[in-house]
Protein backbone atom coordinates (compact mmCIF):
# COMPACT_ATOMS: atom_id res chain seq x y z
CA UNK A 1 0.00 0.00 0.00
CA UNK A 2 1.40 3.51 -0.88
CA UNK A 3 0.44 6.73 0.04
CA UNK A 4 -0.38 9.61 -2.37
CA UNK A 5 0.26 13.08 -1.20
CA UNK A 6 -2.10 16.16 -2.57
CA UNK A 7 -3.78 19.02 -1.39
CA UNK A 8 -7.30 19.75 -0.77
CA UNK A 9 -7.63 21.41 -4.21
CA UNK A 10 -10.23 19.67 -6.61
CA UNK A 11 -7.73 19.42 -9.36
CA UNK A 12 -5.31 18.20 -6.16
CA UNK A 13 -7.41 15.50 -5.21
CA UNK A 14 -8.37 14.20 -8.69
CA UNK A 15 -5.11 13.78 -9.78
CA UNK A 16 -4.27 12.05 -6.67
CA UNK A 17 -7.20 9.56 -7.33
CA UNK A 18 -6.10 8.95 -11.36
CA UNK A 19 -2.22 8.39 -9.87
CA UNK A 20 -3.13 5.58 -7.25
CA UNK A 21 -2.96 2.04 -6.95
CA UNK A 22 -5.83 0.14 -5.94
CA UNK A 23 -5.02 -0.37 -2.02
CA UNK A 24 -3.36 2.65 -2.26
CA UNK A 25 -4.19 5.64 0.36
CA UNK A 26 -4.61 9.42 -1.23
CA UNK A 27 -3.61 11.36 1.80
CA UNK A 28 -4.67 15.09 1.91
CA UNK A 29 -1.67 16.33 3.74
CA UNK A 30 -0.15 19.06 1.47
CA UNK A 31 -1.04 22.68 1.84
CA UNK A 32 -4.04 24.53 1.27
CA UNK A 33 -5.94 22.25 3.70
CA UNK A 34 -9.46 24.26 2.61
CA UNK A 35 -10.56 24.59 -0.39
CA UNK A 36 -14.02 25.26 -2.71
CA UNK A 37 -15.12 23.04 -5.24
CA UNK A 38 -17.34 23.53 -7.56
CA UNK A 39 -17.09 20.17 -9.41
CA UNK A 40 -16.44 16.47 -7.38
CA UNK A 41 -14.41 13.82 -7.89
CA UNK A 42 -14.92 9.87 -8.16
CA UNK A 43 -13.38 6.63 -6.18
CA UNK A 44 -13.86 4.03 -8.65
CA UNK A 45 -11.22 1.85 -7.27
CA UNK A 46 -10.32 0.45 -3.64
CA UNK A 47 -8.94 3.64 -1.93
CA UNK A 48 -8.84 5.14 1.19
CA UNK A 49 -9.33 8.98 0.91
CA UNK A 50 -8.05 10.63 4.02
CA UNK A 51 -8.14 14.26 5.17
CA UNK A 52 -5.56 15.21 8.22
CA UNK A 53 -8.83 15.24 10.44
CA UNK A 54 -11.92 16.96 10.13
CA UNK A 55 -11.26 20.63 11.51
CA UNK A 56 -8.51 20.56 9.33
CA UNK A 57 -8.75 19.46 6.00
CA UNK A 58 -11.96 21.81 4.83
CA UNK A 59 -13.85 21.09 1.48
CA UNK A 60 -16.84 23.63 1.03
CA UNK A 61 -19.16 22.89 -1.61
CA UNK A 62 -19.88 25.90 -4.05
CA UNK A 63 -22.55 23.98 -6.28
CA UNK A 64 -21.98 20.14 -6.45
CA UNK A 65 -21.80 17.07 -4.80
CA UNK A 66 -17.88 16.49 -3.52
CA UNK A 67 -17.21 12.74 -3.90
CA UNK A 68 -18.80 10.05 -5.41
CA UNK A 69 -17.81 6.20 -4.72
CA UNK A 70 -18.53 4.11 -7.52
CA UNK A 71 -15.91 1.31 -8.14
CA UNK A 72 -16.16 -1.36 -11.22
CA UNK A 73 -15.85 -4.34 -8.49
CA UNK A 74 -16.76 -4.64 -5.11
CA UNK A 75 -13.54 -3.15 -3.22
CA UNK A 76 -12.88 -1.88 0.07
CA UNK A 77 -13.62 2.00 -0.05
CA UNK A 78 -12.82 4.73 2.95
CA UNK A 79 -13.50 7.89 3.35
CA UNK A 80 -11.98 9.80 6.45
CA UNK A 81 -10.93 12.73 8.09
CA UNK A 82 -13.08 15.52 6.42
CA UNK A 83 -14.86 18.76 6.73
CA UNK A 84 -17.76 19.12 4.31
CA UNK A 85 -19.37 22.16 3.82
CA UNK A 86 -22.58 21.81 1.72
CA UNK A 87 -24.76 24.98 2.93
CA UNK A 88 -27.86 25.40 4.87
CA UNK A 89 -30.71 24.00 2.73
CA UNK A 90 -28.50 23.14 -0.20
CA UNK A 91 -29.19 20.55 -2.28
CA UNK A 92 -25.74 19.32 -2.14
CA UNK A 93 -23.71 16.28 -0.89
CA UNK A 94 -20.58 14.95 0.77
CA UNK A 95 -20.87 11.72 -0.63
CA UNK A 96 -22.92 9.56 -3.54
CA UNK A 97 -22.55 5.34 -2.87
CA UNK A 98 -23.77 5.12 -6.96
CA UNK A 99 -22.28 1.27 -7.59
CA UNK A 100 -22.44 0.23 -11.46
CA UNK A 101 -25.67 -2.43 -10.82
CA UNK A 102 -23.24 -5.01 -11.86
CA UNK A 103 -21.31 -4.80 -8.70
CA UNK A 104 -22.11 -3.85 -5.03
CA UNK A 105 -20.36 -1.83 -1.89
CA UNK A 106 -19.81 -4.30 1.40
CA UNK A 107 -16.60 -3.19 2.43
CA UNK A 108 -17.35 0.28 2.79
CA UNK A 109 -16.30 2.66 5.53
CA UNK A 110 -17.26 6.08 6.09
CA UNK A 111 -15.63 7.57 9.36
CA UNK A 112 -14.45 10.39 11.74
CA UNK A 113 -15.78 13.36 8.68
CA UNK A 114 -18.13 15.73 9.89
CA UNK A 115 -20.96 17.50 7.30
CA UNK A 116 -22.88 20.16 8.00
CA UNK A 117 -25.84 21.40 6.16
CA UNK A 118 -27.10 20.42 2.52
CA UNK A 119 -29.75 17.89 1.66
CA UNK A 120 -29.11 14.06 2.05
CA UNK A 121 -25.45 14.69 2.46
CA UNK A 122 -24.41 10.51 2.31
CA UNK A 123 -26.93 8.78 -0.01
CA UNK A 124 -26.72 5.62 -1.92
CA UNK A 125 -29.42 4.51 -4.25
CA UNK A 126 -30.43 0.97 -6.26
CA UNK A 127 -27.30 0.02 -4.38
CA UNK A 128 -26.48 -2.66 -2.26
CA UNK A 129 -24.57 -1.60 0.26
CA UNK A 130 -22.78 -3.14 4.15
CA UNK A 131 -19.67 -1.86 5.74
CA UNK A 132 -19.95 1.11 8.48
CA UNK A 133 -20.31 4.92 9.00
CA UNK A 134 -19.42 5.55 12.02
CA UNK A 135 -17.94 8.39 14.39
CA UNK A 136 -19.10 11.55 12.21
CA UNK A 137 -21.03 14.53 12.76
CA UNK A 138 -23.33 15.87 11.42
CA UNK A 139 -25.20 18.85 11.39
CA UNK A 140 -28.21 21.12 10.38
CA UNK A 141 -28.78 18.63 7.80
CA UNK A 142 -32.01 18.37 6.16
CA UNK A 143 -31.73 14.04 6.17
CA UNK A 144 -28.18 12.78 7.21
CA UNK A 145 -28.19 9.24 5.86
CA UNK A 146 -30.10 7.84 2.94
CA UNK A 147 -30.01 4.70 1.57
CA UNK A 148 -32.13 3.31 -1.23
CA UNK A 149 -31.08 -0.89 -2.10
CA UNK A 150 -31.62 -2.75 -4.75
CA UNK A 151 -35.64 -3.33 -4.32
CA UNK A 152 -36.54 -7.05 -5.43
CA UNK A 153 -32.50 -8.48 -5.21
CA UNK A 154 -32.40 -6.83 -1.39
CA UNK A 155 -35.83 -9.08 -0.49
CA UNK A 156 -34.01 -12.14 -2.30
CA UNK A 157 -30.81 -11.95 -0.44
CA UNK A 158 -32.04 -11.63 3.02
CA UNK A 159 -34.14 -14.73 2.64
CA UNK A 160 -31.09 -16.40 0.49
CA UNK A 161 -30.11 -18.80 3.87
CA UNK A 162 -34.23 -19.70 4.59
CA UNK A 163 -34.60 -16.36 6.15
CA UNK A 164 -33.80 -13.23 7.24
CA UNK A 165 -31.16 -12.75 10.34
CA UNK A 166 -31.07 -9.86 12.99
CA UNK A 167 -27.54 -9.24 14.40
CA UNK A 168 -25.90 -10.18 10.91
CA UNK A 169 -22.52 -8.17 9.71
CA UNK A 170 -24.93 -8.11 6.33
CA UNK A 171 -26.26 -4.22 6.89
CA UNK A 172 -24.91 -0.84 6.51
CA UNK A 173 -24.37 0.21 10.28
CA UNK A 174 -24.69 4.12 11.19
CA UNK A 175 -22.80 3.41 14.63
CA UNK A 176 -20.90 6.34 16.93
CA UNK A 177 -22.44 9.11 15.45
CA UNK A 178 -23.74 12.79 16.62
CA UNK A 179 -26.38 14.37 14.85
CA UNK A 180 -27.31 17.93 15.31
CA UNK A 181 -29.48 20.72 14.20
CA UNK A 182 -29.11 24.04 15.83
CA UNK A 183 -31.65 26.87 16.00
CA UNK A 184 -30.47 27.59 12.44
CA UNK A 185 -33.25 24.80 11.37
CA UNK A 186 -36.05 25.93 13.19
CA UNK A 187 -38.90 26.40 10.33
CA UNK A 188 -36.66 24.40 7.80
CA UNK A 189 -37.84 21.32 6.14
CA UNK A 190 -36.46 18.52 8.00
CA UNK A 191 -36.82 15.23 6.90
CA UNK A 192 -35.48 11.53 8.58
CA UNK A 193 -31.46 11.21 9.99
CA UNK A 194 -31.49 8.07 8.97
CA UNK A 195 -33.99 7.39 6.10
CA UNK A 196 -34.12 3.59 4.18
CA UNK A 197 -36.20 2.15 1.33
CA UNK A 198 -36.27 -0.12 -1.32
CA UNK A 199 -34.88 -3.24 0.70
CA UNK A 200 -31.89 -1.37 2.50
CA UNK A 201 -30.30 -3.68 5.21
CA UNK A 202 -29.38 -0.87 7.82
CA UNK A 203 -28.78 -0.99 11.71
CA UNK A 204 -28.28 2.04 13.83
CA UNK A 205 -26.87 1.68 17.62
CA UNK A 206 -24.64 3.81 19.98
CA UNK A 207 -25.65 7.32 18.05
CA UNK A 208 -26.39 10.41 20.01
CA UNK A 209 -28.72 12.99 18.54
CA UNK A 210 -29.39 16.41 20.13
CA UNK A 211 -31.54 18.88 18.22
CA UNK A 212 -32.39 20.58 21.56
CA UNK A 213 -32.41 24.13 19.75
CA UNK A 214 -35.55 23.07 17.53
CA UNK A 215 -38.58 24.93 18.34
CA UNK A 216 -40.56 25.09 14.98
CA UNK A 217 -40.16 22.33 12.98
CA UNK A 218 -42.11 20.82 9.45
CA UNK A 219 -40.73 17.32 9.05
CA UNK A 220 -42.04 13.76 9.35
CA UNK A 221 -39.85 12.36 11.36
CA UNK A 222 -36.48 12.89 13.42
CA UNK A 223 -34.41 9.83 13.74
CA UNK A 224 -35.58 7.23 11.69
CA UNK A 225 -38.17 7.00 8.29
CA UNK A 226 -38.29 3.17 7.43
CA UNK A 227 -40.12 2.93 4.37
CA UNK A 228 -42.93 0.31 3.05
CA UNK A 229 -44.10 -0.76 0.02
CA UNK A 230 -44.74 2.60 -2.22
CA UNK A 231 -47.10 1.93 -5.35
CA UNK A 232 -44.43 -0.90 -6.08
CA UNK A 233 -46.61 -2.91 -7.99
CA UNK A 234 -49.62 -0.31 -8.69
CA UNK A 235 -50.43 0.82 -12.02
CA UNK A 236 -49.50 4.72 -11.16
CA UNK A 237 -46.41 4.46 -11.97
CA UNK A 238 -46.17 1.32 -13.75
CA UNK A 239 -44.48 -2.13 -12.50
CA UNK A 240 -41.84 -1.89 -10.33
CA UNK A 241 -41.47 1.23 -10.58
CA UNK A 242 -42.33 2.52 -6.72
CA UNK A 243 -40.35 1.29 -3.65
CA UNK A 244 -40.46 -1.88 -1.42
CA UNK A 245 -40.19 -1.69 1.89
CA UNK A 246 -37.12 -3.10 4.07
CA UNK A 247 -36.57 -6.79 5.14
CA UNK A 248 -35.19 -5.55 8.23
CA UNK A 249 -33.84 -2.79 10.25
CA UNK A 250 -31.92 -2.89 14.06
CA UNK A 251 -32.11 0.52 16.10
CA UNK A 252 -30.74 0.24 19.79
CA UNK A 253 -28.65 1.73 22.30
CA UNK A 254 -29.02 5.33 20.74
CA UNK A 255 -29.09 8.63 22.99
CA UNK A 256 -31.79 11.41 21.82
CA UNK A 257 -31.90 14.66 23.32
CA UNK A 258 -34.74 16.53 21.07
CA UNK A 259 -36.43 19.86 21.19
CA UNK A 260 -39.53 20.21 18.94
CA UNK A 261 -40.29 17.27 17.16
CA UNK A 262 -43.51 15.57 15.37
CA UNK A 263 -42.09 12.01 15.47
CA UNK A 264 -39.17 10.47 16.67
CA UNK A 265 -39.45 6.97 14.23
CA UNK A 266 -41.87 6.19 11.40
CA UNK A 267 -42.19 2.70 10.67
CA UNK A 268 -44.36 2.05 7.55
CA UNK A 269 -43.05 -1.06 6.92
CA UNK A 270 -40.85 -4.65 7.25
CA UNK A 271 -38.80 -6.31 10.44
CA UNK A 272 -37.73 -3.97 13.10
CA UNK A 273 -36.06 -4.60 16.32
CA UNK A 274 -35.85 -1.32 18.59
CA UNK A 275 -34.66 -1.16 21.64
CA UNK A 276 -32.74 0.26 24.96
CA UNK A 277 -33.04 3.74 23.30
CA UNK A 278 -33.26 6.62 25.49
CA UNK A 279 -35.52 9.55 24.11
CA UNK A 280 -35.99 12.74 26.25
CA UNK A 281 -38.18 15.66 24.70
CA UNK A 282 -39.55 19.29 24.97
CA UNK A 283 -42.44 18.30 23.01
CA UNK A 284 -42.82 15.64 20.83
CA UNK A 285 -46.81 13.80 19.23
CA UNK A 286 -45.68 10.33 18.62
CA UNK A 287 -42.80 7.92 19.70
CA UNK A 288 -42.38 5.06 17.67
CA UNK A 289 -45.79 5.18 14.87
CA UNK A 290 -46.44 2.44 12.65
CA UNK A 291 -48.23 3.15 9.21
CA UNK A 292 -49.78 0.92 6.50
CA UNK A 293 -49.86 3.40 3.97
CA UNK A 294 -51.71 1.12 1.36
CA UNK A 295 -54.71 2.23 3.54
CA UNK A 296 -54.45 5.60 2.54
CA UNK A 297 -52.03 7.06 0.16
CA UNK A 298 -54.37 7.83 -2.62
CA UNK A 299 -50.68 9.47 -4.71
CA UNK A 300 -49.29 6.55 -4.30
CA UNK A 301 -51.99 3.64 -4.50
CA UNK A 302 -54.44 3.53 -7.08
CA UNK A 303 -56.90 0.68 -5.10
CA UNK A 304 -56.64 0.41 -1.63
CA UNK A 305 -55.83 -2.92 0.74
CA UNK A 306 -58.62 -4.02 3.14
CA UNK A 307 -57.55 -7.00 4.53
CA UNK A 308 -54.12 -8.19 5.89
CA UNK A 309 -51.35 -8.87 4.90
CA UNK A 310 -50.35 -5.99 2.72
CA UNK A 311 -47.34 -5.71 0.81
CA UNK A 312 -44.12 -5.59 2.70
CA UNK A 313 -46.28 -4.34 5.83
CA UNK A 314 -44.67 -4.34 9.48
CA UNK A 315 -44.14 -8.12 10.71
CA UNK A 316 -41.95 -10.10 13.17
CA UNK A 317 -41.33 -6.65 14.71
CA UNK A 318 -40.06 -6.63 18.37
CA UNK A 319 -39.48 -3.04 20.91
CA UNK A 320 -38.36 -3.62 24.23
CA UNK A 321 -36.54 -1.24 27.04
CA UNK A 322 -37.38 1.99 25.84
CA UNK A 323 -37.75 5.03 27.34
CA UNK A 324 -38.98 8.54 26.84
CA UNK A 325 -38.21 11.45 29.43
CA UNK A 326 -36.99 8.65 31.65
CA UNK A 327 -40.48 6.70 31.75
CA UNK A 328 -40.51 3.21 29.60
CA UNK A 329 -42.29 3.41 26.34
CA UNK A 330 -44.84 0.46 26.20
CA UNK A 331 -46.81 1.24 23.36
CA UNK A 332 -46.62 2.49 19.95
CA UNK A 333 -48.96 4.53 18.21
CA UNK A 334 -50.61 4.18 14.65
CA UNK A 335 -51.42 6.21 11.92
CA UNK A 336 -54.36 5.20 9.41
CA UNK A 337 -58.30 4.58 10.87
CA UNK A 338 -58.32 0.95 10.55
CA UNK A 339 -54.48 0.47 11.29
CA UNK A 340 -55.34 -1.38 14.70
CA UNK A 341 -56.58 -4.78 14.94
CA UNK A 342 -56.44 -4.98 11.19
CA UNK A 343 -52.33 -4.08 9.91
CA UNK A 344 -50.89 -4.01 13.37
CA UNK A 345 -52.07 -6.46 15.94
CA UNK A 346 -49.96 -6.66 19.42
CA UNK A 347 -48.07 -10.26 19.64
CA UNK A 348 -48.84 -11.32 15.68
CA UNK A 349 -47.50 -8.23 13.85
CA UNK A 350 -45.27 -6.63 16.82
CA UNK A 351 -43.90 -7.79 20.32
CA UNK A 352 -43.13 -5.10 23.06
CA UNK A 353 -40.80 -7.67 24.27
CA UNK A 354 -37.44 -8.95 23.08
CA UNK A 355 -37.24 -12.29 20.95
CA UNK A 356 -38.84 -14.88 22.99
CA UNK A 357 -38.76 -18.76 22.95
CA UNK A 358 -43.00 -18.82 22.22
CA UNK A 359 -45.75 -16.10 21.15
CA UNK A 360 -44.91 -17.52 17.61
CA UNK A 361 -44.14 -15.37 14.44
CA UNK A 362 -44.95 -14.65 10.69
CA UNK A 363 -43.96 -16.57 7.58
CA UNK A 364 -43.36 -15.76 3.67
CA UNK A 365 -45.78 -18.39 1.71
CA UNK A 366 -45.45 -18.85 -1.67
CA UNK A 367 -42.57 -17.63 -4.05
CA UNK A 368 -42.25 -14.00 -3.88
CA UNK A 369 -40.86 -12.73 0.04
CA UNK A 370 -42.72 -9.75 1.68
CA UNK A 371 -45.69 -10.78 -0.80
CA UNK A 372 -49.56 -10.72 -0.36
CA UNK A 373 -52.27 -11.66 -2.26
CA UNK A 374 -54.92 -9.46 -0.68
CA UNK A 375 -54.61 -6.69 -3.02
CA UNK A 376 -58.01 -5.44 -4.82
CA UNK A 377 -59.10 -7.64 -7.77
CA UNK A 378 -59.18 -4.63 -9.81
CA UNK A 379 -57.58 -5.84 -13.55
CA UNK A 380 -54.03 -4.16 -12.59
CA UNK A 381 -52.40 -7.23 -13.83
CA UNK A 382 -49.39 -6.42 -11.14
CA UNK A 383 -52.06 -6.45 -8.10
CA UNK A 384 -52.30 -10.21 -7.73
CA UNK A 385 -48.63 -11.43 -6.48
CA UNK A 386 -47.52 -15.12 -6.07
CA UNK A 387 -46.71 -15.14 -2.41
CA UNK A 388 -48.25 -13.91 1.22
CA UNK A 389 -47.60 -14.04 4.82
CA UNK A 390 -49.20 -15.93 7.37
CA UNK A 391 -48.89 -16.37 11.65
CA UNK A 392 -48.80 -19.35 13.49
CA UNK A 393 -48.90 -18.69 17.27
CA UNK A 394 -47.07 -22.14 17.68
CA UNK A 395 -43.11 -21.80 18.85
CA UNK A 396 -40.75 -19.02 19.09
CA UNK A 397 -40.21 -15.55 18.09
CA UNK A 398 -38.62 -15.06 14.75
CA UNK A 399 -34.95 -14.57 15.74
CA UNK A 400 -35.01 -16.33 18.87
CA UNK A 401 -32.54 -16.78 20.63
CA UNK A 402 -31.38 -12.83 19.19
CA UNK A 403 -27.99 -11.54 19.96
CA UNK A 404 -26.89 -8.01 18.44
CA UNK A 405 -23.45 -8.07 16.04
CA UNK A 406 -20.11 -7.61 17.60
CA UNK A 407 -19.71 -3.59 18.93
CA UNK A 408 -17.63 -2.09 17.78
CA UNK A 409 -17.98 -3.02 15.00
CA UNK A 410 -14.78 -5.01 13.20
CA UNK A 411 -14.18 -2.28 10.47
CA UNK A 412 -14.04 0.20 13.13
CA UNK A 413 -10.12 0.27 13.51
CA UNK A 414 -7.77 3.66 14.24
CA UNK A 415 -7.87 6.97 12.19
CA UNK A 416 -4.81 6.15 9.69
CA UNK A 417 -4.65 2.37 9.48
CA UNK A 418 -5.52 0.34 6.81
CA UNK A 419 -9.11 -1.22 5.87
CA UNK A 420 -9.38 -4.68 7.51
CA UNK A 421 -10.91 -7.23 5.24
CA UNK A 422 -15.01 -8.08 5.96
CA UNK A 423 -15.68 -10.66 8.42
């Protein structure tokens, strides 16, 4: 492995990339240490790109999006030691996971950088992506984090061993992070830190949040928007053209310290486990909310469902040892008028207990995972699908006995060393 010298030029930094080695480390250690782009450049082989630290080595955004990872194979990729600039309300960002759909991003780290402002300032979509971002800031962003998979391959893959497992190294984990927004956001649009659809594998633990200096806000929710099925197979938009919903997502051991807020999760579809989170509050309408939104989203979903399952909808979901301003959180709320008792039934859909050895759990039938067949009979021929879900009260919890991946994680080695390989 050799290291490449530059500066923090755009032309600097380029270069740098063209003149490495795959393995190779482009180090960002030559004076000026800040600089304005107005163009970005592109990893497209394994690299680490590494800044001096993050007060240091300064890239401000004057139009564009900075870097973009994209390699031909599926390489180890880093990104460290950075300032990003990208503006209050900017439609900018620090990074772009944009994979050829040939290949895929699971040895990806993203770590010790802090961003401030623009819109969702690390995003990846149709991409399927596992490695770790972890120990950045971030701040007075409008959403953080946003990762989009690979819709239809994500489903496939996390039922590939006979079915989908929590505590896996196979998710993209947003781990040792703080996440701010100062008074500067108050009346801004705010959208979801952490925000996942079409099949993402993501888990989020040991993040601290504190957007204490909110007191207006217009956003959906603050930590966490786990999308559902989206007019995936509705005749709106045309087959396959909406988003599915996620297999599954972990969220636990997170500190939240929040001023206004609507909502601090939205769940609107797929696995979830949640738990040992501590949320405290100035004001805040809902908790943890989950939402069957082929009930209701006339945009998005040209017939509605009336009878369960629905497509991708929240199952084998499990919250336990939560708390909010201290007090444990033993419900969640709902959002839809026929959403209880009919979507979301306590101990079938959702446990407020941790994996346990009965109570039972839901199962895929048929050939297509996260699948129903209780869509309208309406003509659309994409309504009908070739696989459903059914609950058998009978044995244990999905993911029974559960036990959470390794922390920290293994990819989570000193500032300045080399990538370890994926376990």
């Amino acid at each position: 492995m050799a290291t490449v010298a530059c500066d923090a030029t755009q032309a600097g930094v380029a270069a740098a990339i063209a003149a490495a080695s795959p393995g190779d480390v482009v180090s960002i250690e030559n004076a000026p240490q800040t600089a304005t782009w107005s163009s970005g450049v592109t990893i497209n082989k394994a690299l680490t790109l590494r800044g001096v630290d993050s007060a240091t080595t300064v890239i401000t955004s004057a139009t564009s999006d900075l870097i973009t990872i994209s390699p031909a194979t599926d390489v180890a990729v880093r990104v460290t030691g950075l300032g990003c600039i990208l503006g209050l309300g900017q439609s900018r960002r620090a990074i772009t996971l944009a994979s050829p759909s040939t290949t895929n991003l699971t040895q990806l780290r993203i770590d010790h950088n802090a961003i401030s402002g623009g819109s969702y300032s690390i995003k990846g979509e149709n991409v399927w992506v596992y490695g770790v971002i972890d120990h950045n800031s971030f701040s007075d962003n409008y959403s953080p984090i946003y990762l989009s998979g690979d819709n239809d391959a994500a489903w496939e893959r996390a039922y590939a061993a006979g079915g989908i497992v929590a505590g896996s190294a196979n998710a993209l984990f947003i781990e040792d992070n703080t996440f701010t927004k100062t008074a500067a956001m108050n009346g801004e649009t705010i959208d979801a830190d952490i925000y996942v659809q079409c099949g993402a594998s993501v888990v989020g633990r040991y993040n601290t949040w504190d957007t204490t200096e909110l007191t207006s806000v217009n956003f959906m929710t603050l930590l966490l928007n786990n999308h559902g099925n989206m007019g995936y197979y509705d005749v709106v938009y045309g087959p396959g053209s909406g988003t599915r919903g996620c297999p599954i997502f972990e969220f636990y051991h997170n500190t939240v310290h929040a001023g206004a807020t609507t909502q601090f999760i939205g769940i609107r579809g797929g696995s979830v486990l949640i738990y040992e989170n501590a949320f405290t509050a100035t004001s805040s309408s809902s908790r943890i909310e989950f939402t069957e939104e082929e009930e209701w989203k006339d945009e998005f979903f040209q017939y509605h469902r009336s009878a369960w399952p629905a497509q991708d909808q929240v199952f084998n979901s499990f919250i336990w040892n939560n708390t909010y301003n201290a007090s444990p959180i033993t419900a969640i709320t709902t959002n839809g008028a026929n959403t209880v008792g009919l979507w979301f039934q306590e101990n079938r859909d959702y446990f407020m207990h941790a994996p346990a050895s009965s109570g039972g759990k839901c199962v895929f039938t048929g050939t297509r995972y996260g699948g129903s067949t209780t869509h309208p009979t309406d003509g659309d021929p994409y309504a009908e699908d070739t696989g459903s879900m059914e609950f058998s009260a009978s044995g244990a919890n999905a993911y029974y006995p559960y036990t959470s991946y390794t922390y920290p994680h293994p990819r989570t080695v000193p500032l300045g060393t080399p990538i370890l390989t994926m376990r």
